[in-house]
N, C-alpha and C. Protein backbone atom coordinates (compact mmCIF):
# COMPACT_ATOMS: atom_id res chain seq x y z
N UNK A 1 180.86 49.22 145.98
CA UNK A 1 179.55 49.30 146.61
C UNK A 1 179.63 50.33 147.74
N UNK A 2 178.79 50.99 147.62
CA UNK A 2 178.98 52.41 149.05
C UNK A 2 177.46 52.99 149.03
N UNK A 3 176.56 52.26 149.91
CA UNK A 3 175.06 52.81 150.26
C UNK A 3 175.32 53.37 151.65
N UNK A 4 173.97 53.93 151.92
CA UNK A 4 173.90 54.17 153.42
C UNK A 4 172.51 53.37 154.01
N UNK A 5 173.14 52.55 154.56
CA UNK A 5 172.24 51.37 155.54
C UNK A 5 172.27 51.48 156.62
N UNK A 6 170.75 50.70 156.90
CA UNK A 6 170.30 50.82 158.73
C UNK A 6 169.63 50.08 159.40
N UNK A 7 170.38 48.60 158.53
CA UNK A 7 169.78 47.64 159.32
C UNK A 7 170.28 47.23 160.68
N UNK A 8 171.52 47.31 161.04
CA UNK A 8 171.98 47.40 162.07
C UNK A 8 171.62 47.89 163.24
N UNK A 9 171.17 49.46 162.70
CA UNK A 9 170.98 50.28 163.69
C UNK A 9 171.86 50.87 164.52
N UNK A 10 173.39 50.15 163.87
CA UNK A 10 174.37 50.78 164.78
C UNK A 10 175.22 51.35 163.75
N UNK A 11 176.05 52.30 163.54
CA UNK A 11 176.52 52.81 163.06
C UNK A 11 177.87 51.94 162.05
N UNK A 12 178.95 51.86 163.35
CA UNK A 12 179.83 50.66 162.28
C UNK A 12 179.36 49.49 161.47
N UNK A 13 178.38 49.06 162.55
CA UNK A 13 178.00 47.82 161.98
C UNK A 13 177.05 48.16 160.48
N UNK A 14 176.44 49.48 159.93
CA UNK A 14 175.75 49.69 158.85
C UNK A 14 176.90 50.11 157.82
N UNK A 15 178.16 51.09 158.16
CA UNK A 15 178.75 50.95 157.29
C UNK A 15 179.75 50.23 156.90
N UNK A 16 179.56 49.09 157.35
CA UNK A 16 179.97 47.77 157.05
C UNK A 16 179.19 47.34 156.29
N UNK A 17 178.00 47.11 156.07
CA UNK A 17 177.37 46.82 154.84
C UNK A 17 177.02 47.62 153.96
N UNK A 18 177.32 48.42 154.26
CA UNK A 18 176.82 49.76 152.84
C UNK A 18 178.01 49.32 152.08
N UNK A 19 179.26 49.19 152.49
CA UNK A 19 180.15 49.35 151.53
C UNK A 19 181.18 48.00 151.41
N UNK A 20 180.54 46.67 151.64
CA UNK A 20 181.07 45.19 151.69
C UNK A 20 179.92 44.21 151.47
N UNK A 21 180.06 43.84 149.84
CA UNK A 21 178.96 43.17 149.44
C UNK A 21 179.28 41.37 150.37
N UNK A 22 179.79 41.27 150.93
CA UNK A 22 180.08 39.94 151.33
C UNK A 22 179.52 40.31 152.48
N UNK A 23 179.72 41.10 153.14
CA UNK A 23 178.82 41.56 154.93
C UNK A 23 177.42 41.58 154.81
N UNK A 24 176.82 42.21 153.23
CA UNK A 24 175.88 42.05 153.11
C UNK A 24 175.43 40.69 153.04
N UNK A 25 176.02 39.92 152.54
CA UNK A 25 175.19 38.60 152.13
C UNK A 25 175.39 37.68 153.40
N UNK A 26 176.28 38.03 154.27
CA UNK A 26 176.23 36.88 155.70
C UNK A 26 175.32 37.79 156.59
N UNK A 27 174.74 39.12 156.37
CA UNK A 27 174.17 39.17 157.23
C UNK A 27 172.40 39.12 156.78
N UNK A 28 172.40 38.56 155.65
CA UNK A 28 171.17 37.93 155.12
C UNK A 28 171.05 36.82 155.36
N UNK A 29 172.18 36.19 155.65
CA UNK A 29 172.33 34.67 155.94
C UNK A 29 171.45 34.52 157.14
N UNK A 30 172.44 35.28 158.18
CA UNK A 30 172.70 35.36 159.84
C UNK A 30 170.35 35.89 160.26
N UNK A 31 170.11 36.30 159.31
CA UNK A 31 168.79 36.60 159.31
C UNK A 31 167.47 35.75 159.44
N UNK A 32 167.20 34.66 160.96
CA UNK A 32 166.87 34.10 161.12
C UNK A 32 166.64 33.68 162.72
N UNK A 33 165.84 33.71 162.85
CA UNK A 33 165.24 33.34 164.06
C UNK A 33 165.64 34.32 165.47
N UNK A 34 166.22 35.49 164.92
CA UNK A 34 166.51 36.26 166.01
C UNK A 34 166.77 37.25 165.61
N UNK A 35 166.29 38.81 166.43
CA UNK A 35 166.20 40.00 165.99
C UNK A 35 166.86 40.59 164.88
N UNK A 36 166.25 41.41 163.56
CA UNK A 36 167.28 41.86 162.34
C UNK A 36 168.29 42.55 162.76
N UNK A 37 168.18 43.02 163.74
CA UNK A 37 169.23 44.23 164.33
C UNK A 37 170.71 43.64 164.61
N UNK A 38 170.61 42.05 165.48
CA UNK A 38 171.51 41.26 165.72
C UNK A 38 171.92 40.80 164.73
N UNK A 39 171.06 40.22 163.69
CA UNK A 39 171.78 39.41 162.54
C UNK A 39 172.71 40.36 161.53
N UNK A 40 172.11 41.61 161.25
CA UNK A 40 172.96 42.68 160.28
C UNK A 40 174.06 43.34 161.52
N UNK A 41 174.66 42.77 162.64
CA UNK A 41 175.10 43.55 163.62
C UNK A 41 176.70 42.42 163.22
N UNK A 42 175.95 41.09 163.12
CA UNK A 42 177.16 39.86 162.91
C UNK A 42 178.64 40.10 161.59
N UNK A 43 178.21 40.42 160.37
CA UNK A 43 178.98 40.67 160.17
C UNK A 43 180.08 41.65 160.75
N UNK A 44 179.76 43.01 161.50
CA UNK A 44 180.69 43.67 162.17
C UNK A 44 181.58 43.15 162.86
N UNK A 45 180.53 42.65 163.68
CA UNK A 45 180.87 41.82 165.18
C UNK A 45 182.36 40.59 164.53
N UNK A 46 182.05 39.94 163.65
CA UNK A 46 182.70 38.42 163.36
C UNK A 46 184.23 39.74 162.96
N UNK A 47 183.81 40.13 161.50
CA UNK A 47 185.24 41.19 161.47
C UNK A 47 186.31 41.73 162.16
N UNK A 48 185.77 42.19 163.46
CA UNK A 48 186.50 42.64 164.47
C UNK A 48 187.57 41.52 165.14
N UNK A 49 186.66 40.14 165.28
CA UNK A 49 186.92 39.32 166.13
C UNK A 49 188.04 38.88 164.94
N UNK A 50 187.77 38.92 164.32
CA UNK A 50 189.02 38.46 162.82
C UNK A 50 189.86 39.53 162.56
N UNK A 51 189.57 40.68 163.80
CA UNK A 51 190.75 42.03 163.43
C UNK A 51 191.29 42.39 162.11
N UNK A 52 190.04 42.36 161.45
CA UNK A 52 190.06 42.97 159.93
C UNK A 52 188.65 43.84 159.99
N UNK A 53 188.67 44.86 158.98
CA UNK A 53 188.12 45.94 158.28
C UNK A 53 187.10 45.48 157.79
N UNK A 54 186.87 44.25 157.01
CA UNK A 54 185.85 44.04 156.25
C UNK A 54 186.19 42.35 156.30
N UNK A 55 184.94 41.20 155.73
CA UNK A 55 185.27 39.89 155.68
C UNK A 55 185.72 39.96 154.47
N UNK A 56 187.05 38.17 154.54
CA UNK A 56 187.46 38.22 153.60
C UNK A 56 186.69 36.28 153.42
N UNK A 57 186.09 36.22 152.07
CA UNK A 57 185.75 35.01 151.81
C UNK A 57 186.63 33.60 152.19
N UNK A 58 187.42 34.06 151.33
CA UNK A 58 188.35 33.10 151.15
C UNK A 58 189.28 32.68 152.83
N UNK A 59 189.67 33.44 153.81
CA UNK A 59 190.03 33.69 154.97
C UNK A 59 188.93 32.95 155.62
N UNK A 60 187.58 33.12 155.53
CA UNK A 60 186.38 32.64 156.30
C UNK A 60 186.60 30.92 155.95
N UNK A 61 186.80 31.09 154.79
CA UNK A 61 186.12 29.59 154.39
C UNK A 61 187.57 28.55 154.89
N UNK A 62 188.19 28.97 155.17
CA UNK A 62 189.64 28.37 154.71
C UNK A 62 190.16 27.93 156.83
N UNK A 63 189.21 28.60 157.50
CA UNK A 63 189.32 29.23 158.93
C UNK A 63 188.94 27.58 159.38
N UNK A 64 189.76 27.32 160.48
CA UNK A 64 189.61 26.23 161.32
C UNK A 64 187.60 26.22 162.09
N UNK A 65 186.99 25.04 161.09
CA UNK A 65 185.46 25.01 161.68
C UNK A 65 185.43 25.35 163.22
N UNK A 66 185.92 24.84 164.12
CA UNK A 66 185.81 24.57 165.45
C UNK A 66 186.72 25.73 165.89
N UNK A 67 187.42 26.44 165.66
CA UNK A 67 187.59 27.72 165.81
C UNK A 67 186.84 29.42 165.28
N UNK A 68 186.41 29.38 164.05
CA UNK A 68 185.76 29.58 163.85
C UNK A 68 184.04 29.69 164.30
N UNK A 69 183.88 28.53 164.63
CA UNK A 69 182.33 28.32 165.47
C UNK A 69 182.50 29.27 166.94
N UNK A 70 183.87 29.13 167.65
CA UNK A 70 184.10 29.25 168.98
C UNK A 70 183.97 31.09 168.61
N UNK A 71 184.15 31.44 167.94
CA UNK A 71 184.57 32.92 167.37
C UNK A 71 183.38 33.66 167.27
N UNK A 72 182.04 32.63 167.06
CA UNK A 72 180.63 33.16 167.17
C UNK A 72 180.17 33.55 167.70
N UNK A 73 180.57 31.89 169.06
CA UNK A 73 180.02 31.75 170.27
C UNK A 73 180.49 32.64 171.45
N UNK A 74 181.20 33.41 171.28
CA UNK A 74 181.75 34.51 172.49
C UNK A 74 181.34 35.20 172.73
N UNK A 75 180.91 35.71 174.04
CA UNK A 75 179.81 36.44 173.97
C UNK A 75 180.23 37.90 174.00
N UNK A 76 179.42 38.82 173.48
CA UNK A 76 177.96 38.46 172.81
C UNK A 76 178.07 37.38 171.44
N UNK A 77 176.95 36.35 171.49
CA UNK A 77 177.42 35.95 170.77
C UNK A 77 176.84 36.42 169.31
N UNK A 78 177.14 36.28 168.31
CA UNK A 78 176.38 36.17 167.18
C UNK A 78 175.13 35.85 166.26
N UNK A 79 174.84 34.52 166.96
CA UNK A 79 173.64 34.32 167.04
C UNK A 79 173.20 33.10 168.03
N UNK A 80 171.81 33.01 168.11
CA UNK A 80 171.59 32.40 168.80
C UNK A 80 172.19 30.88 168.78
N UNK A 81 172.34 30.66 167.96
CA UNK A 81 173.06 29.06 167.32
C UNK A 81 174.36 29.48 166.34
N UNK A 82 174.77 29.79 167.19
CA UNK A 82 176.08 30.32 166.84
C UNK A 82 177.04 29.02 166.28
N UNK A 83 176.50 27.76 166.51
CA UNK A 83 177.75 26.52 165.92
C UNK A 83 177.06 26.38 164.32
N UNK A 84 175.75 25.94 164.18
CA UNK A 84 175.10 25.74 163.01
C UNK A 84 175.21 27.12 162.41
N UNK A 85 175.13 28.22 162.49
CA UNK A 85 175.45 29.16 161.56
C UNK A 85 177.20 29.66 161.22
N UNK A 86 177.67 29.11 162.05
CA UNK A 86 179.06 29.37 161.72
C UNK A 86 179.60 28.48 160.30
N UNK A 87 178.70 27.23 160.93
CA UNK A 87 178.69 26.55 159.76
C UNK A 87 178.39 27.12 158.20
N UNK A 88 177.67 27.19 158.39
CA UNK A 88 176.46 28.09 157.28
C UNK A 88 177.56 29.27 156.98
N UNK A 89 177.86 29.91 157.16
CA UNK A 89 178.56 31.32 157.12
C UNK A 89 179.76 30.74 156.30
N UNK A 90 180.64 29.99 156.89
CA UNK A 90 181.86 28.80 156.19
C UNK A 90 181.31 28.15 154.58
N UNK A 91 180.10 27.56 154.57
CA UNK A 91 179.60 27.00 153.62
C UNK A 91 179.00 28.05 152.12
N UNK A 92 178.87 29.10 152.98
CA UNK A 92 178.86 30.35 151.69
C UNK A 92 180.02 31.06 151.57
N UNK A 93 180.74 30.91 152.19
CA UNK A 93 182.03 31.63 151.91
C UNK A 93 183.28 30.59 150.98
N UNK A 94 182.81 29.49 151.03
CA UNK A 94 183.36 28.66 150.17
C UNK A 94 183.30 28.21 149.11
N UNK A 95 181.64 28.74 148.89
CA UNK A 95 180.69 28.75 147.47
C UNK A 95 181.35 30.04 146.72
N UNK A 96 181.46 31.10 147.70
CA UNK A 96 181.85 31.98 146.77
C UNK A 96 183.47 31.67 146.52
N UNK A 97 184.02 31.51 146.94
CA UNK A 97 185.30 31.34 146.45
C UNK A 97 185.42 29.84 145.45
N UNK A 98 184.89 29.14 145.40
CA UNK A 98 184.71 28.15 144.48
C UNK A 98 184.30 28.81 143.09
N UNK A 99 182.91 29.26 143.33
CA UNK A 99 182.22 29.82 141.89
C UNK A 99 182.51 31.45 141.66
N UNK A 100 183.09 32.43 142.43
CA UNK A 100 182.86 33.36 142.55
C UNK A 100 184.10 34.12 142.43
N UNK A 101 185.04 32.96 142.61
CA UNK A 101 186.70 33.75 143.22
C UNK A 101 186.67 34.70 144.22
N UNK A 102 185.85 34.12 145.28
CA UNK A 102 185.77 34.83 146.13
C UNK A 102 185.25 36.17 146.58
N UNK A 103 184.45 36.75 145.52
CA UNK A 103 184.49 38.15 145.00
C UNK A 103 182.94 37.92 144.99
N UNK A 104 182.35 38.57 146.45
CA UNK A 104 180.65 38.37 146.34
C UNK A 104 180.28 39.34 145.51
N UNK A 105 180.50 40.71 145.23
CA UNK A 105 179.68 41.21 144.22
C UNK A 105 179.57 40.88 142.79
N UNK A 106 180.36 39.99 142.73
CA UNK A 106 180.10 38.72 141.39
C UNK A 106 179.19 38.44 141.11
N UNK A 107 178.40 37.84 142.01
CA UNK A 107 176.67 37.30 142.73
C UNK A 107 176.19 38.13 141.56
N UNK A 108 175.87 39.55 141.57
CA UNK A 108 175.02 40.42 140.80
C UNK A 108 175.71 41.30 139.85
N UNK A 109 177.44 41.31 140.10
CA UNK A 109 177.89 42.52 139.10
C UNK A 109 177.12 42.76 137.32
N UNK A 110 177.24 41.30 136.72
CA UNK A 110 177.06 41.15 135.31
C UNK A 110 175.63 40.25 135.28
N UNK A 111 174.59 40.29 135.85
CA UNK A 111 173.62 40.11 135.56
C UNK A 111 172.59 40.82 134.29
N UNK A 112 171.75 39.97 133.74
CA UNK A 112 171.20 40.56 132.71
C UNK A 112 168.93 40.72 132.70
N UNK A 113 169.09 40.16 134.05
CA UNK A 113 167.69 40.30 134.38
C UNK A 113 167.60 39.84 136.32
N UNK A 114 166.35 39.95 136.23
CA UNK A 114 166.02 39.98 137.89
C UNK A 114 165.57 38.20 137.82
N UNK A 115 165.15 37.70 136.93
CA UNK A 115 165.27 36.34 137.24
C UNK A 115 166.47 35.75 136.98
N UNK A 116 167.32 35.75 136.82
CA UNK A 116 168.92 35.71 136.42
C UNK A 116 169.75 35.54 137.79
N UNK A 117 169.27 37.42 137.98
CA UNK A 117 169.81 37.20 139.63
C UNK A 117 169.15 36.62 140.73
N UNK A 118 167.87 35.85 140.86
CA UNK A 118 167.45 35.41 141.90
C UNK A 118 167.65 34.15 141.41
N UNK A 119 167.63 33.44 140.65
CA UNK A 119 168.42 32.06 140.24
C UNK A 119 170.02 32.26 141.12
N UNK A 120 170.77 32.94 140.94
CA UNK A 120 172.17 33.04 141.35
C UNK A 120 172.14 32.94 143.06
N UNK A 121 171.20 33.92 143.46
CA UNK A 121 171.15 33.97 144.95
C UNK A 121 170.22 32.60 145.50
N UNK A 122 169.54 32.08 144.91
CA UNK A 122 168.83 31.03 145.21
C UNK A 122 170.01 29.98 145.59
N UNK A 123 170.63 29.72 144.26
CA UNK A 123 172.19 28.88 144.41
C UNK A 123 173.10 28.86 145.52
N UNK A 124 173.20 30.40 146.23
CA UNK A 124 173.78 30.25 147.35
C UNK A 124 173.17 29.38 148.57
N UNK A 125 174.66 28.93 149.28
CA UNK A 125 173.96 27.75 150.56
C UNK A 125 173.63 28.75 151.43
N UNK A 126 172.29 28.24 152.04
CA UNK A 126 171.56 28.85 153.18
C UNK A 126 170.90 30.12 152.79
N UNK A 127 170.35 29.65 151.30
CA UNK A 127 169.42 31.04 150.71
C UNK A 127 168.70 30.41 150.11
N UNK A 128 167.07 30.36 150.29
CA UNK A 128 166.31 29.82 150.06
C UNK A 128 165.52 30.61 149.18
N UNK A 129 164.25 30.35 148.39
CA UNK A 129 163.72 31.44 147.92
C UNK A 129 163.35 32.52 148.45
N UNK A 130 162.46 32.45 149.84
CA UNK A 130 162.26 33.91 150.27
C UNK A 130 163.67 34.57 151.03
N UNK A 131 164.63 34.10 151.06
CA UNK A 131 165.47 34.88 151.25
C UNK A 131 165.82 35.26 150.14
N UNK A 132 166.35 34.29 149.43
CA UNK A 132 167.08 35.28 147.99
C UNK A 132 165.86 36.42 147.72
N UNK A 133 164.96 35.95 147.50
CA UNK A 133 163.75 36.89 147.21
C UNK A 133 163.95 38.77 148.13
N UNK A 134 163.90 38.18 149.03
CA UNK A 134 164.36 39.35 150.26
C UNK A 134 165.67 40.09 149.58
N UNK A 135 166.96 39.49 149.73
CA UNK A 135 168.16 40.19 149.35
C UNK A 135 167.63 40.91 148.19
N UNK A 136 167.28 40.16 146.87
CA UNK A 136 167.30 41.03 145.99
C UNK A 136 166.54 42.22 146.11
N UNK A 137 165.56 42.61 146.59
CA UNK A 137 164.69 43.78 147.28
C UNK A 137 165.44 44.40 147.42
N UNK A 138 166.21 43.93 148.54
CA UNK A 138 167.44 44.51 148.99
C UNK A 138 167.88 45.54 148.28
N UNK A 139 169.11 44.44 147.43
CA UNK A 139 169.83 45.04 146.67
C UNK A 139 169.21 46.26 145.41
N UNK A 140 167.93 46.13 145.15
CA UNK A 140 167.36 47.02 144.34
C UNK A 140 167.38 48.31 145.00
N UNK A 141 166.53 48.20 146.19
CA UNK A 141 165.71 49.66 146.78
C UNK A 141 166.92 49.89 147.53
N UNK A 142 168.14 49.46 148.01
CA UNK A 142 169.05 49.99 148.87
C UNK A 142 170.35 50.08 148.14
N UNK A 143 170.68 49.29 147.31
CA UNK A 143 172.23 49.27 146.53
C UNK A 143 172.17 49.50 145.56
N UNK A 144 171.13 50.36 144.62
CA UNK A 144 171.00 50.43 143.50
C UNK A 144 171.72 49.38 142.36
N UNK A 145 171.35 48.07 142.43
CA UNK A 145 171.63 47.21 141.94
C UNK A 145 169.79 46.84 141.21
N UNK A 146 169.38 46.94 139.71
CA UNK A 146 168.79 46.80 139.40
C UNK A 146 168.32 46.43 137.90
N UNK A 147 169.11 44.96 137.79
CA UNK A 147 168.71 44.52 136.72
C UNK A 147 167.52 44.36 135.93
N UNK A 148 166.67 44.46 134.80
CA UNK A 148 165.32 44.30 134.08
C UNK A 148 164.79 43.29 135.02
N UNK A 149 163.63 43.64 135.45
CA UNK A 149 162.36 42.72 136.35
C UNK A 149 162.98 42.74 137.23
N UNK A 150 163.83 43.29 138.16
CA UNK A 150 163.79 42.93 139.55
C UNK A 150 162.64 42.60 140.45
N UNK A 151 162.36 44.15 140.63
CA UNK A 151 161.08 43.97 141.13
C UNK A 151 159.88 42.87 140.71
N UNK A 152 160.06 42.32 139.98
CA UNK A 152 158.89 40.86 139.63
C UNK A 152 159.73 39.88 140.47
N UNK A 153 160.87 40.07 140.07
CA UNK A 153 161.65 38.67 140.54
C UNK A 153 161.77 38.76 142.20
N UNK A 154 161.59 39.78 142.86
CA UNK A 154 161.62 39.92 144.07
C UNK A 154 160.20 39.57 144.63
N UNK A 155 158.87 39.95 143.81
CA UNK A 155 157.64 39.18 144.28
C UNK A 155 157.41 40.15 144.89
N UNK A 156 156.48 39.89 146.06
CA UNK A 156 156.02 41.50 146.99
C UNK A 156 156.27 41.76 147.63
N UNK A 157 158.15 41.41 148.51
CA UNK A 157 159.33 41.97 148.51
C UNK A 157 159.45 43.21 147.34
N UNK A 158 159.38 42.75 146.64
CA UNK A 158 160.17 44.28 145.31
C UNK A 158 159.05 45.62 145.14
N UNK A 159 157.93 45.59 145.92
CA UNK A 159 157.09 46.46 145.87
C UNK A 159 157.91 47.30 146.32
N UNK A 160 156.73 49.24 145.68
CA UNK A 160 157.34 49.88 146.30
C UNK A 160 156.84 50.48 147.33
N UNK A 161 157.10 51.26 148.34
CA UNK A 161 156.28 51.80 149.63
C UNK A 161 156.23 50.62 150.55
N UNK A 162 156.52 49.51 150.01
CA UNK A 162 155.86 48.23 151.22
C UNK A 162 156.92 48.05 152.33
N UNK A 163 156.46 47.73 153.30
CA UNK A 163 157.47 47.42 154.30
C UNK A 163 157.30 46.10 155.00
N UNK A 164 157.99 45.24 154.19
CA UNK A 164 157.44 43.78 154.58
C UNK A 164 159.35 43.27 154.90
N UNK A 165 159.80 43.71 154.84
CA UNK A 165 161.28 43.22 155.33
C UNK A 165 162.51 43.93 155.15
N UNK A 166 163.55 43.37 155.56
CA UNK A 166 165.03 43.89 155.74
C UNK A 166 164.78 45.38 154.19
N UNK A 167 164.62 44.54 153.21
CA UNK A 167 164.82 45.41 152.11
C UNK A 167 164.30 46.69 151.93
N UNK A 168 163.34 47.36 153.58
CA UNK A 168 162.39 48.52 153.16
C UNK A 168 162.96 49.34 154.32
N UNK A 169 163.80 48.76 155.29
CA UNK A 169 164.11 49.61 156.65
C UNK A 169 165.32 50.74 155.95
N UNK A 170 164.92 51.77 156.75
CA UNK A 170 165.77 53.05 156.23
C UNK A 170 166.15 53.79 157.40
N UNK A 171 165.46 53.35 158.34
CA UNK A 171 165.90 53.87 159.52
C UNK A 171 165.09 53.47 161.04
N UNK A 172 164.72 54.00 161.95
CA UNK A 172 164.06 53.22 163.43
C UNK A 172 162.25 53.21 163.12
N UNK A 173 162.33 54.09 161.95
CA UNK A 173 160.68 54.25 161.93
C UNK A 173 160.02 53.16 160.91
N UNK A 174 161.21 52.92 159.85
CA UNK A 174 160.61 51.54 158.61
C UNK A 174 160.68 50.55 159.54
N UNK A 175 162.01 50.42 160.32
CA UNK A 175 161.89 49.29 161.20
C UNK A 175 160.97 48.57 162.16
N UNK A 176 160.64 49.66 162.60
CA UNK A 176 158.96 49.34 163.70
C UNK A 176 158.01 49.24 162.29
N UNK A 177 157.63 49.69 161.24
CA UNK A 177 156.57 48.97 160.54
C UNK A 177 156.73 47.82 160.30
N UNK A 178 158.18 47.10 159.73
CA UNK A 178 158.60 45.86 158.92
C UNK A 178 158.11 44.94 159.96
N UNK A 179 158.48 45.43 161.75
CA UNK A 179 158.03 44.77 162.43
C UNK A 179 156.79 44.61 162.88
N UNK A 180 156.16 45.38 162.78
CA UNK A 180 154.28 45.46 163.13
C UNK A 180 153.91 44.28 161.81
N UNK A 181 154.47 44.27 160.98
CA UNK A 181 154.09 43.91 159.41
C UNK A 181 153.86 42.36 159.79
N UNK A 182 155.31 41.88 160.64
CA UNK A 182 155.85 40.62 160.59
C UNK A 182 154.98 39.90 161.79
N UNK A 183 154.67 40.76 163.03
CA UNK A 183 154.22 40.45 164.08
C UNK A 183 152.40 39.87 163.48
N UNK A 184 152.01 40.97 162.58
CA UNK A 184 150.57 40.68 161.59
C UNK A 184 150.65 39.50 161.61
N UNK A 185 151.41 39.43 160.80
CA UNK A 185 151.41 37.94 159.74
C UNK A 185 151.60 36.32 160.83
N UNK A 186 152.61 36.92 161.82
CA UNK A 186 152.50 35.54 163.20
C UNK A 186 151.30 35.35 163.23
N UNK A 187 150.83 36.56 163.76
CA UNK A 187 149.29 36.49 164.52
C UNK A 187 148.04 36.20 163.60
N UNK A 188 148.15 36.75 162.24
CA UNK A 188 147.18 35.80 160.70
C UNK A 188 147.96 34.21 161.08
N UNK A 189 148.64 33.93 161.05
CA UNK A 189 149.17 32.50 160.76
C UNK A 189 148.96 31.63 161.70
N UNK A 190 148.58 32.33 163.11
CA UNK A 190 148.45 31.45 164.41
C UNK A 190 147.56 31.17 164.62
N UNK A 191 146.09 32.40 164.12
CA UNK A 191 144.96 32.09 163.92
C UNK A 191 144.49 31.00 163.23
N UNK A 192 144.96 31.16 161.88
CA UNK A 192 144.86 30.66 160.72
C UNK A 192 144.71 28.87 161.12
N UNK A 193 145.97 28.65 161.95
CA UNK A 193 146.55 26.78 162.57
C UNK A 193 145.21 26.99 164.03
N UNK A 194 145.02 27.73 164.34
CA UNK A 194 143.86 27.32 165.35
C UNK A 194 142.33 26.87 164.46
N UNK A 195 141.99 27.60 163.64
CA UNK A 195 141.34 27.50 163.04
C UNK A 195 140.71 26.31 162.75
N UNK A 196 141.83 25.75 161.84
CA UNK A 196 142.51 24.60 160.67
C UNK A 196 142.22 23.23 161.71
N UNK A 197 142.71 23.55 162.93
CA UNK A 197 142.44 22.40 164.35
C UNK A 197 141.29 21.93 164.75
N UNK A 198 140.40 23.49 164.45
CA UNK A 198 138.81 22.88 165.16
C UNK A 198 138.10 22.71 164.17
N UNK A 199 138.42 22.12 163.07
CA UNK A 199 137.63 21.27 162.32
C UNK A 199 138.14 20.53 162.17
């Protein structure tokens, strides 16, 4: 795997996921409740602190919980809930080495359609549909990973031109749309529950 990514925004930390399908998928994980920039920044960040090059599954999963968690929490930390996602991070890294042999580009290497592969990513712990939904976007428009129907199976994530998440940023300028996009949709949705109240 060898793209050029920018979700990070920082340099190591992007070619760390351009070219480590496992960095990619914890930092889809790590993609939650706090800036994209930080969450695609974590895999770097955790690597270093593990004074390795790239994550290794099997090493993650196998890693003392309560050391591990503490490894999050240092600041800077990783994420904002750096104990419950350490968790989470442990709990997919163990999936893949259970079903995967450890080897995340497994996830999508031999797939034979785009509902195929969002069944597979769905399976992973702490990937829900609109995330798996998201990654696979992802993996289409950025990793040239593109099994028959992706784009259906990605939903309106897999559009093209759209900039509705991680899967459309290419650089500081997709990024400020994905975010105007996301900030929309708060502000439709907040309306929406005020609304819903005064009747």
């Amino acid at each position: 795997m060898d793209a050029t990514i920018h979700l990070a925004q920082q340099p190591e930390a992007d070619a760390l996921l351009g070219r480590s399908p496992l960095a990619a998928l914890v930092g889809m994980l790590l993609d939650q409740q706090i800036p994209m920039e930080w969450a695609f920044t974590g895999p770097f960040t955790i690597a270093q602190r593990l004074e390795a090059d790239d994550l290794d599954a099997a090493q993650i999963a196998a890693y003392d919980p309560d050391a591990f968690g503490e490894l999050l929490r240092q600041k800077p930390a990783v994420h904002r809930y750096p104990a419950s996602m350490a968790k989470r991070v442990q709990e997919l890294c163990q999936f893949l080495v259970d079903e995967y042999d450890g080897d995340a580009s497994a996830v999508w290497r031999d797939v034979s359609s785009g509902a195929e592969l969002l069944a597979r990513l769905k399976a992973l712990p702490g990937y829900g549909e609109q995330k798996a939904q998201i990654f696979l976007a992802l993996l289409g428009k950025q990793y040239g990973v593109t099994p028959e129907g992706w784009r259906e199976a990605a939903g309106a994530y897999g559009e093209k031109d759209s900039f509705r998440s991680a899967a459309d940023i290419t650089g500081p300028e997709s990024l400020a749309r994905v975010r105007a996009y996301k900030q929309e949709k708060k502000a439709a949705a907040k309306a929406q529950k005020a609304t819903t109240k005064k009747r």
